[in-house]
N, C-alpha and C. Protein backbone atom coordinates (compact mmCIF):
# COMPACT_ATOMS: atom_id res chain seq x y z
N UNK A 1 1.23 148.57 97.48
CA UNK A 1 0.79 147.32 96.92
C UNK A 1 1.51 146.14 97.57
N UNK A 2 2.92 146.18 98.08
CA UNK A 2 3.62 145.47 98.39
C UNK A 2 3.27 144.96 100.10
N UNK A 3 2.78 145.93 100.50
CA UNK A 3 2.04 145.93 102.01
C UNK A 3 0.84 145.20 101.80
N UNK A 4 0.09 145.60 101.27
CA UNK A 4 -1.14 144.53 101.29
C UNK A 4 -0.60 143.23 100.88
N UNK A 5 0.00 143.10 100.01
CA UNK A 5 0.09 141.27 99.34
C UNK A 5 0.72 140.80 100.79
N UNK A 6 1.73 141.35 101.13
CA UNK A 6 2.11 140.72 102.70
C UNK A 6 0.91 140.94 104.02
N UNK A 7 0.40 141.53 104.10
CA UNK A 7 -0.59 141.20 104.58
C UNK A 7 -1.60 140.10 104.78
N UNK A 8 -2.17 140.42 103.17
CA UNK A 8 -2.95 139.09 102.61
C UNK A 8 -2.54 137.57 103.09
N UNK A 9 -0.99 137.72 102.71
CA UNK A 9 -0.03 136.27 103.28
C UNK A 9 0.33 135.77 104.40
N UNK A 10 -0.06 137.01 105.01
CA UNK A 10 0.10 136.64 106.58
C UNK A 10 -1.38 135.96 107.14
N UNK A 11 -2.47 136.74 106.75
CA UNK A 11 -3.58 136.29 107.12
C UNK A 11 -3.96 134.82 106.52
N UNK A 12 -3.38 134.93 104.79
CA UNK A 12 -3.74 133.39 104.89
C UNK A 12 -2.91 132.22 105.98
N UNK A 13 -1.87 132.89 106.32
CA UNK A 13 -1.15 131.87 106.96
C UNK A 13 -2.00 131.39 108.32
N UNK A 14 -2.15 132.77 108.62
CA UNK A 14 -3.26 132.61 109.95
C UNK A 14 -4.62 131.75 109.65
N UNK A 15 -4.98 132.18 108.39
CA UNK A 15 -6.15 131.10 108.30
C UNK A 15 -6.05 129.64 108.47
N UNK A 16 -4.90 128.69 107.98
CA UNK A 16 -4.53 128.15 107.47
C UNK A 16 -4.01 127.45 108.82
N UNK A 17 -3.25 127.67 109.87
CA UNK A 17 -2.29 127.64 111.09
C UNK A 17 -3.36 126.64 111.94
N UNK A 18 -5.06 126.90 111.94
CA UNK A 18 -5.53 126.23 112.54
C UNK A 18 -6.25 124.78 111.58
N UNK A 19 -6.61 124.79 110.22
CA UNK A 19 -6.34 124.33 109.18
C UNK A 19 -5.86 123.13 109.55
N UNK A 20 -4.59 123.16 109.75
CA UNK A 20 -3.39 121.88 109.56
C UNK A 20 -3.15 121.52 111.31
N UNK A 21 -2.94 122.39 111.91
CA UNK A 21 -2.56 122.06 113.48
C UNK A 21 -3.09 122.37 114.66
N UNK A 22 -4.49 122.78 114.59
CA UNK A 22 -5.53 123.43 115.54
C UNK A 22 -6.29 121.97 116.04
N UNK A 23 -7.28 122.59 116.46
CA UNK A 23 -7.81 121.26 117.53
C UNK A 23 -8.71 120.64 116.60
N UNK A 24 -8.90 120.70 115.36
CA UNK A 24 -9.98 119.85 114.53
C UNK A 24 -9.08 119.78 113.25
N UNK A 25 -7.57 120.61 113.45
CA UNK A 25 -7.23 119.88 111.96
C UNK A 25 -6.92 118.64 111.44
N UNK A 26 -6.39 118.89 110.26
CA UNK A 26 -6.17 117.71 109.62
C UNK A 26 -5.14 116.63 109.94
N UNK A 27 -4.02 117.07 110.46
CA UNK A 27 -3.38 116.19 111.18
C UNK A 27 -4.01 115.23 112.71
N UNK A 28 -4.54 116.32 113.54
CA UNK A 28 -5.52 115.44 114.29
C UNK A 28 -6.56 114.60 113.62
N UNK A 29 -7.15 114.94 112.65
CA UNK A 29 -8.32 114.34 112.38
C UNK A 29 -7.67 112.54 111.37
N UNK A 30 -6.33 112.91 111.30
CA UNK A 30 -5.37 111.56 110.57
C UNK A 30 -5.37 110.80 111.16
N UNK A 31 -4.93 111.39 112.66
CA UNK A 31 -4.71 110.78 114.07
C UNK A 31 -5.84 109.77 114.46
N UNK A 32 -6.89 110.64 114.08
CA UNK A 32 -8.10 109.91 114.99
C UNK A 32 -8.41 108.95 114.23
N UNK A 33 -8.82 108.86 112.96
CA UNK A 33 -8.92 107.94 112.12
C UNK A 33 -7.98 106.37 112.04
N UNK A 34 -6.33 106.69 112.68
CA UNK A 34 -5.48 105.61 112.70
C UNK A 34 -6.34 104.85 113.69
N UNK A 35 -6.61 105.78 115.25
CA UNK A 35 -7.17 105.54 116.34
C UNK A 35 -8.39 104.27 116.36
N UNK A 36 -9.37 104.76 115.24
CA UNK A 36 -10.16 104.25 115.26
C UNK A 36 -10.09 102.94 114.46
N UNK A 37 -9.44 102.90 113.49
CA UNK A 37 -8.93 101.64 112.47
C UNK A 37 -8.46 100.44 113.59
N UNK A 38 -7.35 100.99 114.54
CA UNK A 38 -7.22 100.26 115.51
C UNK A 38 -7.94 100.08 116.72
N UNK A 39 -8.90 100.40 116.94
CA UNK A 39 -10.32 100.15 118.00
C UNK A 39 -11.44 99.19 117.16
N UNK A 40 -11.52 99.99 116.16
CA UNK A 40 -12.10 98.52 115.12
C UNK A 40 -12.02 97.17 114.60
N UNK A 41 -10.45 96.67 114.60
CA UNK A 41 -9.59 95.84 114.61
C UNK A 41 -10.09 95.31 115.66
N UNK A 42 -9.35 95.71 117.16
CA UNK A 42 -9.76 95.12 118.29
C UNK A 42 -11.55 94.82 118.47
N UNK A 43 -12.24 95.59 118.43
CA UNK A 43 -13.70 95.33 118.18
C UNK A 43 -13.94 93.85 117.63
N UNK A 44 -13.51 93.59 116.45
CA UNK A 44 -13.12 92.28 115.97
C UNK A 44 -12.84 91.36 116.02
N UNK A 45 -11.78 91.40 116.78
CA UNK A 45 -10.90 90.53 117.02
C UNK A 45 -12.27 89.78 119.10
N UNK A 46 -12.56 90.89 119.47
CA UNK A 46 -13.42 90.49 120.75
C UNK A 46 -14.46 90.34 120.45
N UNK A 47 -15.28 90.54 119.29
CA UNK A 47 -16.78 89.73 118.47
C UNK A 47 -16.88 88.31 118.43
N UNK A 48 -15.14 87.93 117.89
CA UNK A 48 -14.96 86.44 117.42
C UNK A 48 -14.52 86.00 118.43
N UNK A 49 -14.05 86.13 119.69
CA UNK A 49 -13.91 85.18 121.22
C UNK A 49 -15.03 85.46 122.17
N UNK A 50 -16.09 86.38 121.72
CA UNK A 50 -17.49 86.61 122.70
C UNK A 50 -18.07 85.47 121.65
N UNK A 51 -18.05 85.42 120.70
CA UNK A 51 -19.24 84.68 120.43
C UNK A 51 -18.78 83.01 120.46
N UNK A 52 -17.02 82.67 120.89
CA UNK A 52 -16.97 81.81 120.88
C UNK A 52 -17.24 80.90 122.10
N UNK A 53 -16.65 82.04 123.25
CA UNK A 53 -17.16 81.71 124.20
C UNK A 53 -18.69 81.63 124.47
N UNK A 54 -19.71 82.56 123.66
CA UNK A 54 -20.91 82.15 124.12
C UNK A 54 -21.39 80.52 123.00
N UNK A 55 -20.75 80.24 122.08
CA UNK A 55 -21.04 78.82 121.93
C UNK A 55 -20.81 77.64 122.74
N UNK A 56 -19.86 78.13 123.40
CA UNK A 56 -18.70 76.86 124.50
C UNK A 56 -19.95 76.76 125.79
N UNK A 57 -20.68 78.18 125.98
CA UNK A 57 -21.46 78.23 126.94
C UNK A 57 -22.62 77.47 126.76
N UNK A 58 -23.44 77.53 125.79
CA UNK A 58 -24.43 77.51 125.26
C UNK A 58 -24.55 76.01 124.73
N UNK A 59 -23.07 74.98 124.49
CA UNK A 59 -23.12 73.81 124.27
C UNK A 59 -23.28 73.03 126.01
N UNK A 60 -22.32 73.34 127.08
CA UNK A 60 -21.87 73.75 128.24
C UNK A 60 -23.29 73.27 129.24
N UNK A 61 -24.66 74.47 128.42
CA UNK A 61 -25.68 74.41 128.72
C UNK A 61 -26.49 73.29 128.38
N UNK A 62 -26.54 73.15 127.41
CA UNK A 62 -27.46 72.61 126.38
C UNK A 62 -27.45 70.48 126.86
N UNK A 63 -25.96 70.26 126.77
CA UNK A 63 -25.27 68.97 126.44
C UNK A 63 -24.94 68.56 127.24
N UNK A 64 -24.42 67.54 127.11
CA UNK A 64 -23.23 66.41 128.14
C UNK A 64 -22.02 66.47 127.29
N UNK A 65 -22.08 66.49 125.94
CA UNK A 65 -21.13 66.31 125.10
C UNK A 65 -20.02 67.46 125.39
N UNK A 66 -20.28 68.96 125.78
CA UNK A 66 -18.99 69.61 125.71
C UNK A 66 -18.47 69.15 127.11
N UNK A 67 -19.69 68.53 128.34
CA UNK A 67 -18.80 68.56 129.56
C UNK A 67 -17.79 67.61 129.26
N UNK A 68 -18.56 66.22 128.67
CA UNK A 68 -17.58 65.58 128.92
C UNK A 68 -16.25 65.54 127.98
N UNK A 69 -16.22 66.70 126.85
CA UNK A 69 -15.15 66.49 126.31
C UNK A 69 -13.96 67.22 126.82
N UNK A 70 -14.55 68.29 128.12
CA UNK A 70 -13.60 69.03 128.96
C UNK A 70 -13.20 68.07 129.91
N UNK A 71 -13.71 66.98 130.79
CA UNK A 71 -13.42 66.18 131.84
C UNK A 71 -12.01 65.21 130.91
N UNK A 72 -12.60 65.01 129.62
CA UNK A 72 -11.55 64.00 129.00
C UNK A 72 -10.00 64.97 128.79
N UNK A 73 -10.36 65.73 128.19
CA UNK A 73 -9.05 66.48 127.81
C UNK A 73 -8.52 67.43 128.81
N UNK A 74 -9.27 67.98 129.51
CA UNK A 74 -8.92 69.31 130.68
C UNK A 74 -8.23 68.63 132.18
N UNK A 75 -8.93 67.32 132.26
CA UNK A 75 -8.77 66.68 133.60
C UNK A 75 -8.21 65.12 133.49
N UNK A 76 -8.41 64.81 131.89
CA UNK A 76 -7.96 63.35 132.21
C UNK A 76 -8.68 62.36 132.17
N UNK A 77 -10.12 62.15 132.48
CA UNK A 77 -10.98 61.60 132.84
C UNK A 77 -11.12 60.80 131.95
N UNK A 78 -11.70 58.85 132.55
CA UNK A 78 -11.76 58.31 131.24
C UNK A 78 -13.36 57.83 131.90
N UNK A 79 -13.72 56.59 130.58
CA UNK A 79 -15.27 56.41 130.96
C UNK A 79 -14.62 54.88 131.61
N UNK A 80 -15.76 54.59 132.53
CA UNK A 80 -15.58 52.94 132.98
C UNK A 80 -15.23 51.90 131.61
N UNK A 81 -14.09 51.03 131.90
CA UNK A 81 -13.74 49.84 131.00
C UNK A 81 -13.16 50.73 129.68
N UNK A 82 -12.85 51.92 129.76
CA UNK A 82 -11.94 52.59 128.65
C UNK A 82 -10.42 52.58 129.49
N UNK A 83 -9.23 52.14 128.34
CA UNK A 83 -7.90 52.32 128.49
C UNK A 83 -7.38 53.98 127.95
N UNK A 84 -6.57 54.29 128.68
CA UNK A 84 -6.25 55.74 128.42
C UNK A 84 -5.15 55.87 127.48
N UNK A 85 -4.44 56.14 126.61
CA UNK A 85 -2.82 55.96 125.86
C UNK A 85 -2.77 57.25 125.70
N UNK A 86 -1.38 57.19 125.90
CA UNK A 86 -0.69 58.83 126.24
C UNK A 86 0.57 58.38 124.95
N UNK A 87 0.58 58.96 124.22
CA UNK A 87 1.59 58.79 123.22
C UNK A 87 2.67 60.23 123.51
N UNK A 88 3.88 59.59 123.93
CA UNK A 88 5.30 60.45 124.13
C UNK A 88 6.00 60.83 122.95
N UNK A 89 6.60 61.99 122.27
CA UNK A 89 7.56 61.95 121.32
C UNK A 89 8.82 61.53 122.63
N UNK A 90 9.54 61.26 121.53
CA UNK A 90 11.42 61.27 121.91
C UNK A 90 11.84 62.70 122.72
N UNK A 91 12.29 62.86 124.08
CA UNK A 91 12.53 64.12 124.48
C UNK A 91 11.52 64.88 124.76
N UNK A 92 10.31 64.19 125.24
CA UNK A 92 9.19 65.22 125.51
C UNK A 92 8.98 64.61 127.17
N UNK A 93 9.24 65.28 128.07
CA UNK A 93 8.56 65.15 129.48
C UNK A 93 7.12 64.50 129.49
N UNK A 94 6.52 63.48 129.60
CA UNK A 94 5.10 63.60 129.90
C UNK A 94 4.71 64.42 131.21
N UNK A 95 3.41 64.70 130.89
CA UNK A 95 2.61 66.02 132.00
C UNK A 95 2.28 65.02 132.98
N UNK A 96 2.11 65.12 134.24
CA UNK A 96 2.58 64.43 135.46
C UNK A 96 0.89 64.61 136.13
N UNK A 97 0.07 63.31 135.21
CA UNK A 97 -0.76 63.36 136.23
C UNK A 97 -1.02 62.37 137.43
N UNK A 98 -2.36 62.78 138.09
CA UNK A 98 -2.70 61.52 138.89
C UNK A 98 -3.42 60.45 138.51
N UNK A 99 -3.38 59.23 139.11
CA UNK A 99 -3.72 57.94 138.83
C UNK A 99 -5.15 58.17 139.55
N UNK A 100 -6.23 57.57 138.29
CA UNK A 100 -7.66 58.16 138.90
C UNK A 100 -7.20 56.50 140.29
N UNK A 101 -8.26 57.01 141.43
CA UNK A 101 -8.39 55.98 142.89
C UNK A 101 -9.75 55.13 142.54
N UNK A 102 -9.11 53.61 142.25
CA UNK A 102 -11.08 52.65 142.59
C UNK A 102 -11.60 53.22 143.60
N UNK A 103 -12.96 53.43 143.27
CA UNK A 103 -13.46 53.85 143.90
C UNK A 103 -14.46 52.18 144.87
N UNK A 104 -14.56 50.94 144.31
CA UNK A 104 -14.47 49.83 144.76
C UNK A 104 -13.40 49.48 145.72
N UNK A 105 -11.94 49.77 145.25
CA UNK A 105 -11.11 49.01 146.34
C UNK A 105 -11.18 49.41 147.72
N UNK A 106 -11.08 48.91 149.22
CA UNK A 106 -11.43 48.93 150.11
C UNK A 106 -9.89 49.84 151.16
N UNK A 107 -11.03 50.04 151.64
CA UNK A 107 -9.96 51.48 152.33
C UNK A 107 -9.02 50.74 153.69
């Protein structure tokens, strides 16, 4: 009697061995699940900068308004008979641009 119950216990162990640590158990299958929580996340996180970039595009396309609010802020650019003001804190370097050239004054 004592032979079989050890038996029995061995085989469940064997049943069991692939169960918890075989190629579809449950510890892998924990694994994959973290895996995917974090692929989903990222999924997310690149939904909300594809679609922002396709608005930026799509205004880009559409407008004058996004160009010119990139020429003003990206490059500097002002419109004819507009003054530009660059407001400095205390201890801040200003960014070192160029002085737009008349394109009137004579060469």
């Amino acid at each position: 009697m004592r032979l079989i119950t050890l038996a029995l216990a061995a085989l469940l162990l064997l049943i069991q061995f692939p169960l918890w640590l075989g190629k579809g158990g449950w510890l892998r299958v924990a694994d994959m699940e973290a895996q995917v929580a974090v692929a989903n996340k990222k999924n997310v996180e690149l939904k909300a900068r594809n679609a922002k970039l396709e608005s930026e595009v799509r205004d880009l396309k559409d407008g004058t308004g996004a160009v010119e609010e990139r020429a003003r802020y990206e490059l500097g650019m002002v419109k004819q008979n507009e003054i530009f003001v660059q407001i400095v804190r205390k201890g801040q370097t200003p960014p070192l641009q160029e002085t737009p050239v008349d394109a009137a004054a004579p060469h």
